[in-house]
PDB file of N, CA and C in Angstrom:
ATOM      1  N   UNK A   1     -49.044  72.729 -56.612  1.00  0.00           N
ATOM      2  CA  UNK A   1     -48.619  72.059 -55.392  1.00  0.00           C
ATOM      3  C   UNK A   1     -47.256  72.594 -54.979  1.00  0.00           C
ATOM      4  N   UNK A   2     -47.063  72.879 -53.789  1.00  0.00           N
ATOM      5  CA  UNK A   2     -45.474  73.539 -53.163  1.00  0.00           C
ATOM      6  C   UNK A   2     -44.986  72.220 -53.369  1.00  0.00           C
ATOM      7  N   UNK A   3     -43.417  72.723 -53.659  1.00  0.00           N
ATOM      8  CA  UNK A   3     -42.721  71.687 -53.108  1.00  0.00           C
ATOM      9  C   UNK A   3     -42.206  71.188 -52.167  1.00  0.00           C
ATOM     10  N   UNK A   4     -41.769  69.826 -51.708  1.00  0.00           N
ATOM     11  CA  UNK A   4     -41.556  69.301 -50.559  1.00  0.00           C
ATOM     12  C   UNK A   4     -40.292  69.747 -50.268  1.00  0.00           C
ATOM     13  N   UNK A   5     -39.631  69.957 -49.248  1.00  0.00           N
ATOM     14  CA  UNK A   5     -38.334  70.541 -48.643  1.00  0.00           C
ATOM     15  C   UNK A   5     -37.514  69.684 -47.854  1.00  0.00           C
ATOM     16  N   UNK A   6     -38.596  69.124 -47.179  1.00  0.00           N
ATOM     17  CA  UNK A   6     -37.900  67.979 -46.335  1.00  0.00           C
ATOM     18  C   UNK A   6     -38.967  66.599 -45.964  1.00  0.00           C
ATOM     19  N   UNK A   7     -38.077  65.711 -45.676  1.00  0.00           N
ATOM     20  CA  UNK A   7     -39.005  64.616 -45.296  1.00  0.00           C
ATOM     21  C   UNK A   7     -38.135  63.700 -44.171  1.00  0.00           C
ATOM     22  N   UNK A   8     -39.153  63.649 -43.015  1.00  0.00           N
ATOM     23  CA  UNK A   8     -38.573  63.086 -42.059  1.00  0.00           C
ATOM     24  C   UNK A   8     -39.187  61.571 -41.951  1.00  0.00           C
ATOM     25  N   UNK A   9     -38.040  60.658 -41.375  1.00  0.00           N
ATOM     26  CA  UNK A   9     -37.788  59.578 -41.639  1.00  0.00           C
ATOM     27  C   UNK A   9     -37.398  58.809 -40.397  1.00  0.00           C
ATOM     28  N   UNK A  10     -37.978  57.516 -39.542  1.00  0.00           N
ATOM     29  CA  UNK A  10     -37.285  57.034 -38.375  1.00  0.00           C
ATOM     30  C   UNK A  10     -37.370  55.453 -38.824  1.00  0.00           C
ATOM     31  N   UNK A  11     -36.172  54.797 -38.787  1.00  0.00           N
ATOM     32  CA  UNK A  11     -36.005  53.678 -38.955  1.00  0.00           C
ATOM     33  C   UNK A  11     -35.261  52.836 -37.895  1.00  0.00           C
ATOM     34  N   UNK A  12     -35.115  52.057 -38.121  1.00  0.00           N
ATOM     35  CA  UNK A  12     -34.349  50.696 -37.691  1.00  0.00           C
ATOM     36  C   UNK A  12     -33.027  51.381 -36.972  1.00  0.00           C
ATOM     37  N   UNK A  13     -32.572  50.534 -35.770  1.00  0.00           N
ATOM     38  CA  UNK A  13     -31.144  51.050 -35.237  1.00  0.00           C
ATOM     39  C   UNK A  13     -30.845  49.697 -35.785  1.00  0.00           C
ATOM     40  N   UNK A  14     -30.797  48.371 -36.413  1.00  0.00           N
ATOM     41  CA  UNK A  14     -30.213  47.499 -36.711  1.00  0.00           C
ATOM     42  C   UNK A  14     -30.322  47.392 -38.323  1.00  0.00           C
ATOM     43  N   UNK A  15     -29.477  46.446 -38.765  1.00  0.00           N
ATOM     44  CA  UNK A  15     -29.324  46.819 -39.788  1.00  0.00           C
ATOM     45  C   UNK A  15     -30.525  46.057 -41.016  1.00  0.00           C
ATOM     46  N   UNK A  16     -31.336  44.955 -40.302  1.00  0.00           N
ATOM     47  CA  UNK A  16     -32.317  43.947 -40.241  1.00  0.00           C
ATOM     48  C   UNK A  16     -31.944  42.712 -40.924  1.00  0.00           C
ATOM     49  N   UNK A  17     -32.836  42.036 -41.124  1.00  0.00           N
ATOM     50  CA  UNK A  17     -32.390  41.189 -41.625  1.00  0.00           C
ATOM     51  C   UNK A  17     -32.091  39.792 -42.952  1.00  0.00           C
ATOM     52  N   UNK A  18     -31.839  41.346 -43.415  1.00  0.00           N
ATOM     53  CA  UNK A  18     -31.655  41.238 -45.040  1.00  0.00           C
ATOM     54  C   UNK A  18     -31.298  42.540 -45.603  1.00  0.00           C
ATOM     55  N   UNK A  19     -30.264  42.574 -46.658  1.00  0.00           N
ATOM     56  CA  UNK A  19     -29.629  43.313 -47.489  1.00  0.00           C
ATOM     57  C   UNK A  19     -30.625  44.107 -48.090  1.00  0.00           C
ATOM     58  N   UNK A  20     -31.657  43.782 -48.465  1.00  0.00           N
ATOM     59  CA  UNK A  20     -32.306  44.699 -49.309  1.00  0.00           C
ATOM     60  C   UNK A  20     -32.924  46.266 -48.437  1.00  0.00           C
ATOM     61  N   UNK A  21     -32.918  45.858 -47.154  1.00  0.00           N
ATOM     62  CA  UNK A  21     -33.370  46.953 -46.197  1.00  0.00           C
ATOM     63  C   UNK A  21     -32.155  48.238 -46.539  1.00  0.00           C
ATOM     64  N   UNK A  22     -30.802  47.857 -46.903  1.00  0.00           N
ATOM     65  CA  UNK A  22     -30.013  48.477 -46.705  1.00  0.00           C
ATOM     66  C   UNK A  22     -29.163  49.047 -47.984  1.00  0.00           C
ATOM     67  N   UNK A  23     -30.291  48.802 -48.776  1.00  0.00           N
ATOM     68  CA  UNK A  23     -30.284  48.772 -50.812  1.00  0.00           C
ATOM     69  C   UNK A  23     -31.265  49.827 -50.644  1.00  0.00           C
ATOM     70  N   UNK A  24     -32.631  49.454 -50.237  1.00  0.00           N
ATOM     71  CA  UNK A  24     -33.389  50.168 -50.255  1.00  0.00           C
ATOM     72  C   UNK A  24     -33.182  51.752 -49.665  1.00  0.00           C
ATOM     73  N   UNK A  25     -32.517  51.953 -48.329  1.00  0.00           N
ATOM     74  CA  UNK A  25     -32.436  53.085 -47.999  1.00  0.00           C
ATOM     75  C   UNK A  25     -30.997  53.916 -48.538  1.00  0.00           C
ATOM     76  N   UNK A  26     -30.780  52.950 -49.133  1.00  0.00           N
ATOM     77  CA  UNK A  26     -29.818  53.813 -49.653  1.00  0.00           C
ATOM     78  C   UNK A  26     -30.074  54.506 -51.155  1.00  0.00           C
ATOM     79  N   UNK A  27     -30.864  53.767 -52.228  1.00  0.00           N
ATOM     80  CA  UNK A  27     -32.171  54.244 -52.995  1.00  0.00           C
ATOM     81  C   UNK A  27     -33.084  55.181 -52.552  1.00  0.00           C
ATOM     82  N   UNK A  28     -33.333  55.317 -51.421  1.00  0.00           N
ATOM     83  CA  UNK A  28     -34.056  56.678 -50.286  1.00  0.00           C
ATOM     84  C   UNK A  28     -33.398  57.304 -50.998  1.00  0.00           C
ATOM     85  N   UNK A  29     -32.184  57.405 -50.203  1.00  0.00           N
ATOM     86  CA  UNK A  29     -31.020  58.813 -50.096  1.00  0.00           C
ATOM     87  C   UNK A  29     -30.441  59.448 -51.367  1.00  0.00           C
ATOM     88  N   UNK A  30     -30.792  58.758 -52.182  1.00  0.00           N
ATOM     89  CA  UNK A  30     -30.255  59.138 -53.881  1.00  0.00           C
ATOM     90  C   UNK A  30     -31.750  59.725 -54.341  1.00  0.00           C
ATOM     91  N   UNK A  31     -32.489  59.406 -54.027  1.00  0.00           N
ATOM     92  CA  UNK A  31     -33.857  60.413 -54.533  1.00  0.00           C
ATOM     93  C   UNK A  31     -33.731  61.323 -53.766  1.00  0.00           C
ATOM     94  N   UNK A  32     -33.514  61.302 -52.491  1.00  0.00           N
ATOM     95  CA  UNK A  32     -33.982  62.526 -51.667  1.00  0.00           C
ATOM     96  C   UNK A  32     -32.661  63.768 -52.473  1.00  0.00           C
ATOM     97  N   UNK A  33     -31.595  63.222 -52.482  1.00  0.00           N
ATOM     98  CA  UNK A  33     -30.459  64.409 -52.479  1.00  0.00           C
ATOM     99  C   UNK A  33     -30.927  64.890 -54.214  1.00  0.00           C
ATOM    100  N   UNK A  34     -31.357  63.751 -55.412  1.00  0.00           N
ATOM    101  CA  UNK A  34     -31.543  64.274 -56.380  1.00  0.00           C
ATOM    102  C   UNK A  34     -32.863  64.991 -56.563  1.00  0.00           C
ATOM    103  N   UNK A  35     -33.679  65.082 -55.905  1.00  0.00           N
ATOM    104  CA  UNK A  35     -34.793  66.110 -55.677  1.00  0.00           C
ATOM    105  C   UNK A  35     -34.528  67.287 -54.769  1.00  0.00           C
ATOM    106  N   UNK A  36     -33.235  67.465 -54.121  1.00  0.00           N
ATOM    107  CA  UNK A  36     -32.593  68.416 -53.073  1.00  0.00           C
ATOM    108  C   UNK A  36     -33.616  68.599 -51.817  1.00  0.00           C
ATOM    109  N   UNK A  37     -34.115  67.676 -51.464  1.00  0.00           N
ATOM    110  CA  UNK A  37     -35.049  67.056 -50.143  1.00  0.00           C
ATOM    111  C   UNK A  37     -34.140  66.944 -48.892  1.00  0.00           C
ATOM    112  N   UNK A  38     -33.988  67.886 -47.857  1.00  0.00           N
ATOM    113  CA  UNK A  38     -33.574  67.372 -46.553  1.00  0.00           C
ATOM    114  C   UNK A  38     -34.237  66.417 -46.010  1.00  0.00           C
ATOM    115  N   UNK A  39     -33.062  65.662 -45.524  1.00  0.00           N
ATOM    116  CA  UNK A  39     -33.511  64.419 -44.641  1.00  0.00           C
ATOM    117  C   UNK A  39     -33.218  64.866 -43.267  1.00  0.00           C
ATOM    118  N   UNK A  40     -34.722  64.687 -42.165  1.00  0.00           N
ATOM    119  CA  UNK A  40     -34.713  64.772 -40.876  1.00  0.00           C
ATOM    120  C   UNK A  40     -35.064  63.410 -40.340  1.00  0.00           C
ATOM    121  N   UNK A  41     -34.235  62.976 -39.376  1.00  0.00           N
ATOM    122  CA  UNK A  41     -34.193  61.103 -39.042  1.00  0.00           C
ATOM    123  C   UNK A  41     -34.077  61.440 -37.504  1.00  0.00           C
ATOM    124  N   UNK A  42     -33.988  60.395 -36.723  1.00  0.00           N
ATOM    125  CA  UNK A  42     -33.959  60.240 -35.734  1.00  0.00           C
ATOM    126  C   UNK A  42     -32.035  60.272 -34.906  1.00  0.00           C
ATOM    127  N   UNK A  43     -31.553  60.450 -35.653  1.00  0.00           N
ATOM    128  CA  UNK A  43     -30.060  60.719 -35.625  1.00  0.00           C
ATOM    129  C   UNK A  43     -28.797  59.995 -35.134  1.00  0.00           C
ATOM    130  N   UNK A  44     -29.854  58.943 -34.944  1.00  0.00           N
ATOM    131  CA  UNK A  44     -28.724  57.556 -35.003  1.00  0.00           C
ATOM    132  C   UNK A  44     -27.621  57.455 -36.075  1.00  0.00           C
ATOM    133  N   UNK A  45     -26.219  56.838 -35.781  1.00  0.00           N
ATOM    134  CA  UNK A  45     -25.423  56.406 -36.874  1.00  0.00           C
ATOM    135  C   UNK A  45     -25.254  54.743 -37.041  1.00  0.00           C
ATOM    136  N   UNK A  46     -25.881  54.233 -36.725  1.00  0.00           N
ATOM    137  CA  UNK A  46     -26.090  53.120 -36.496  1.00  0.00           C
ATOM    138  C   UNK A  46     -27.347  52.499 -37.397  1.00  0.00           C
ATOM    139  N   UNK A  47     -27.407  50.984 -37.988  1.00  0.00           N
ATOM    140  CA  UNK A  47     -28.508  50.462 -38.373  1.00  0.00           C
ATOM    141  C   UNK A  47     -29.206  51.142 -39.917  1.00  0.00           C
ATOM    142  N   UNK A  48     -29.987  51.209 -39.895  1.00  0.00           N
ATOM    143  CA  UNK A  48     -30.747  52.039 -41.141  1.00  0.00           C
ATOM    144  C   UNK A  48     -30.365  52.819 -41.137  1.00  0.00           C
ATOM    145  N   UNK A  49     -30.907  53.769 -39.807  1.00  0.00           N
ATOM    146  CA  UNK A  49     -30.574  54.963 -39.311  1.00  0.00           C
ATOM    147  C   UNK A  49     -29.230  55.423 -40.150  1.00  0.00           C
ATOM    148  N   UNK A  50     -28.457  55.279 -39.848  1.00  0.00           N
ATOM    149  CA  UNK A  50     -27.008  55.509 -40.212  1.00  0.00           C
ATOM    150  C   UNK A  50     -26.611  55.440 -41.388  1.00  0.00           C
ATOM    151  N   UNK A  51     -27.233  53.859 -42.169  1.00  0.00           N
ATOM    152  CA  UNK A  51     -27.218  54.082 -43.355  1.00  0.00           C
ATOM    153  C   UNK A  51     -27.953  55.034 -44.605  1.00  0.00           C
ATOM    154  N   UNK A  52     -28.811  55.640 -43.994  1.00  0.00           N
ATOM    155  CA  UNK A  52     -29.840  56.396 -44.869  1.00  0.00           C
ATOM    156  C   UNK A  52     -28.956  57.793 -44.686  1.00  0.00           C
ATOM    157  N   UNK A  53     -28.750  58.020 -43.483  1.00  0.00           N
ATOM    158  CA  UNK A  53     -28.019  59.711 -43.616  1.00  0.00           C
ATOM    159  C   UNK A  53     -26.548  59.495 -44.021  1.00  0.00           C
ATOM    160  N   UNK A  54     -26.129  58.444 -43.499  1.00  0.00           N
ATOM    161  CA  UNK A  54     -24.080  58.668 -44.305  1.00  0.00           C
ATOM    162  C   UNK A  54     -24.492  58.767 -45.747  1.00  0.00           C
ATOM    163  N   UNK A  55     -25.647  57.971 -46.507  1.00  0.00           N
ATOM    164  CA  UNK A  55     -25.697  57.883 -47.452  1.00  0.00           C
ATOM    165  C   UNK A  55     -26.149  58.905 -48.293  1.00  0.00           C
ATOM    166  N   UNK A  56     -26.968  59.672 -47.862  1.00  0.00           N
ATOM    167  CA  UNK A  56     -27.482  61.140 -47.922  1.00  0.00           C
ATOM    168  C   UNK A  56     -26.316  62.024 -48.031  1.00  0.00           C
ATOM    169  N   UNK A  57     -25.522  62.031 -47.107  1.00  0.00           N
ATOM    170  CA  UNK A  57     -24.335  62.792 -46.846  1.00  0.00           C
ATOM    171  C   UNK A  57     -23.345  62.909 -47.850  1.00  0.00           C
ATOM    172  N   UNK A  58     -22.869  61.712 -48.035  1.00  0.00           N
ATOM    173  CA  UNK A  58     -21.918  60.722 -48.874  1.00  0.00           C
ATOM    174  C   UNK A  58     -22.542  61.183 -50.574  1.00  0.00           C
ATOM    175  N   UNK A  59     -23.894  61.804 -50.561  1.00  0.00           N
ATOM    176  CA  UNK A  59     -24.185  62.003 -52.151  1.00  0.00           C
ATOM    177  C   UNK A  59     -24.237  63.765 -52.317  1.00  0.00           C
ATOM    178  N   UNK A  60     -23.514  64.116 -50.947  1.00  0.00           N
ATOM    179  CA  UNK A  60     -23.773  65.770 -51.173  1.00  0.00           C
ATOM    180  C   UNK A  60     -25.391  66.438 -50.555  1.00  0.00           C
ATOM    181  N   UNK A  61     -25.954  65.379 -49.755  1.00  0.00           N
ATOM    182  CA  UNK A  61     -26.962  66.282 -49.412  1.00  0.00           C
ATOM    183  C   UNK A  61     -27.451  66.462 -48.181  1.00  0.00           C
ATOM    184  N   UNK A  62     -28.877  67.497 -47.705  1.00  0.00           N
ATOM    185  CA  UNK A  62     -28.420  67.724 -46.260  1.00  0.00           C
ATOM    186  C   UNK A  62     -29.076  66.629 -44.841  1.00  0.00           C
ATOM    187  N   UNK A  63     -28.906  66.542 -43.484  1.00  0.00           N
ATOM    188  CA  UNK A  63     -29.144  65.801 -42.753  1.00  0.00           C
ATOM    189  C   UNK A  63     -29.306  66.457 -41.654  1.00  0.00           C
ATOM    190  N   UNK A  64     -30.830  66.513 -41.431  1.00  0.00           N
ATOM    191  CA  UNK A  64     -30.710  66.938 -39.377  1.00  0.00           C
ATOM    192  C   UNK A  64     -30.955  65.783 -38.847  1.00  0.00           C
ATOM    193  N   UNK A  65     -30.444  65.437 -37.558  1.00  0.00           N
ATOM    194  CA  UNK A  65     -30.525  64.346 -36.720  1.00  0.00           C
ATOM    195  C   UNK A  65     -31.317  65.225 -35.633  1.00  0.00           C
ATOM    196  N   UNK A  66     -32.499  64.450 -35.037  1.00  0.00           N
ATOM    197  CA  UNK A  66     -33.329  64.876 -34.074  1.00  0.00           C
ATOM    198  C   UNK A  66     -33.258  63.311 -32.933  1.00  0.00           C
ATOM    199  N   UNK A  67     -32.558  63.605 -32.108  1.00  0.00           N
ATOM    200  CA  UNK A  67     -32.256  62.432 -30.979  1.00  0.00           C
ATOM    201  C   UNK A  67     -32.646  63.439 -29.477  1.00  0.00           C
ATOM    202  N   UNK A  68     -33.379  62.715 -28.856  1.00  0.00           N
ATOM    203  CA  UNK A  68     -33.569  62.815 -27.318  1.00  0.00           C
ATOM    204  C   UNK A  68     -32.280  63.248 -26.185  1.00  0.00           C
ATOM    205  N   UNK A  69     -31.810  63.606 -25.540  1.00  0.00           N
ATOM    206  CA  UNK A  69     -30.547  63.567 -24.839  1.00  0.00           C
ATOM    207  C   UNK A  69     -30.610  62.235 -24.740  1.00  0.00           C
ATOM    208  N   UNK A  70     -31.012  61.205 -23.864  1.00  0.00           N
ATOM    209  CA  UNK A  70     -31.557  60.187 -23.129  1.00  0.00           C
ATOM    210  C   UNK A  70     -31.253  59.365 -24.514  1.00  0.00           C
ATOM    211  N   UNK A  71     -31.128  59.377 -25.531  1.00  0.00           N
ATOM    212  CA  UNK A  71     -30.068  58.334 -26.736  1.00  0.00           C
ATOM    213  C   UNK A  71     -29.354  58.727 -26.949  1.00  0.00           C
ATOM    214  N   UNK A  72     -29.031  60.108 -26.645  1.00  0.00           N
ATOM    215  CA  UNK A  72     -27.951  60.067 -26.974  1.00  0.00           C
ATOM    216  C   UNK A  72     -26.846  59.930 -26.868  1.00  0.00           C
ATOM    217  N   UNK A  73     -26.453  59.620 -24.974  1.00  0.00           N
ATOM    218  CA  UNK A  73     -26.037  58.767 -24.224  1.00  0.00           C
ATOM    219  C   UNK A  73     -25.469  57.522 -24.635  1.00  0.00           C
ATOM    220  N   UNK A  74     -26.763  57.045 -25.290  1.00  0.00           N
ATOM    221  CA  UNK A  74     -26.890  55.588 -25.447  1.00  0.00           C
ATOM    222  C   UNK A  74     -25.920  55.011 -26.789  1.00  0.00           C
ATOM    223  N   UNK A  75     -26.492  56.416 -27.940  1.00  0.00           N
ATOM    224  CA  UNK A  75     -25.909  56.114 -28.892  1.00  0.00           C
ATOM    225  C   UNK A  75     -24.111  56.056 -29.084  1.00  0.00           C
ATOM    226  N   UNK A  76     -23.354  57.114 -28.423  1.00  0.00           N
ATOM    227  CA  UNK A  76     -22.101  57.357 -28.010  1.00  0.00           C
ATOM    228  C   UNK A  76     -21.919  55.982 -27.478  1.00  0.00           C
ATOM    229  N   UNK A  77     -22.481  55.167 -26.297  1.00  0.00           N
ATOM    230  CA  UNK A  77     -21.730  53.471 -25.837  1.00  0.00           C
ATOM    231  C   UNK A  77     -21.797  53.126 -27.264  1.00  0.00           C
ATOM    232  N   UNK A  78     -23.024  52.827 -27.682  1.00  0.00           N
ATOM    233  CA  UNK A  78     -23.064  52.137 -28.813  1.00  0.00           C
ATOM    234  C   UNK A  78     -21.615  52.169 -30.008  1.00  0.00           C
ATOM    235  N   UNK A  79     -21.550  53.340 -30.162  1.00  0.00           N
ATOM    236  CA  UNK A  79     -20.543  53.717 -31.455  1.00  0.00           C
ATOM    237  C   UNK A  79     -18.916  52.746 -30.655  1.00  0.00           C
ATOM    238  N   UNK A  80     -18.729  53.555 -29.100  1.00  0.00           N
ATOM    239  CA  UNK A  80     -17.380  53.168 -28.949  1.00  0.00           C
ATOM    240  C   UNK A  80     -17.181  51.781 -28.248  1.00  0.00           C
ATOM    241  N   UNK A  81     -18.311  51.034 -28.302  1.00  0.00           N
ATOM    242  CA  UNK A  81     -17.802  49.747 -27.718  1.00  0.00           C
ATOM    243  C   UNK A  81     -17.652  49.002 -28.993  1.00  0.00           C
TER     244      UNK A  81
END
């Protein structure tokens, strides 16, 4: 069997509602970087979203963000209000 290289991932822009959503993806991001698995997400920094790739990031490993123009707009209000 090849190995996997990357695995893409679209979650939550909120953070939901309960802690374990945000345990859990951060348990994602520690398998993915210790199997050296790129993470491709929807490229929010916000919500899951945000937490799964800072957290990815934050352990040394890699992150493409794939966002629409049309959020990404959206996402920039979001961050600076």
């Amino acid at each position: 069997m090849d190995k996997i290289n990357s695995v893409t991932v679209y979650c939550g822009s909120s953070v939901g509602a309960s802690d374990i959503y945000q345990q859990q993806a951060i348990a994602l991001a520690s398998e993915l970087v210790n199997r050296k698995i790129t993470l491709v997400y929807g490229g929010g920094r916000v919500g899951i979203m945000g937490v799964l790739a800072n957290s990815v990031l934050e352990q040394g490993g890699r992150v493409v963000g794939v966002m629409p123009n049309l959020l990404v707009e959206r996402e920039r209000f979001l961050i600076l209000v």
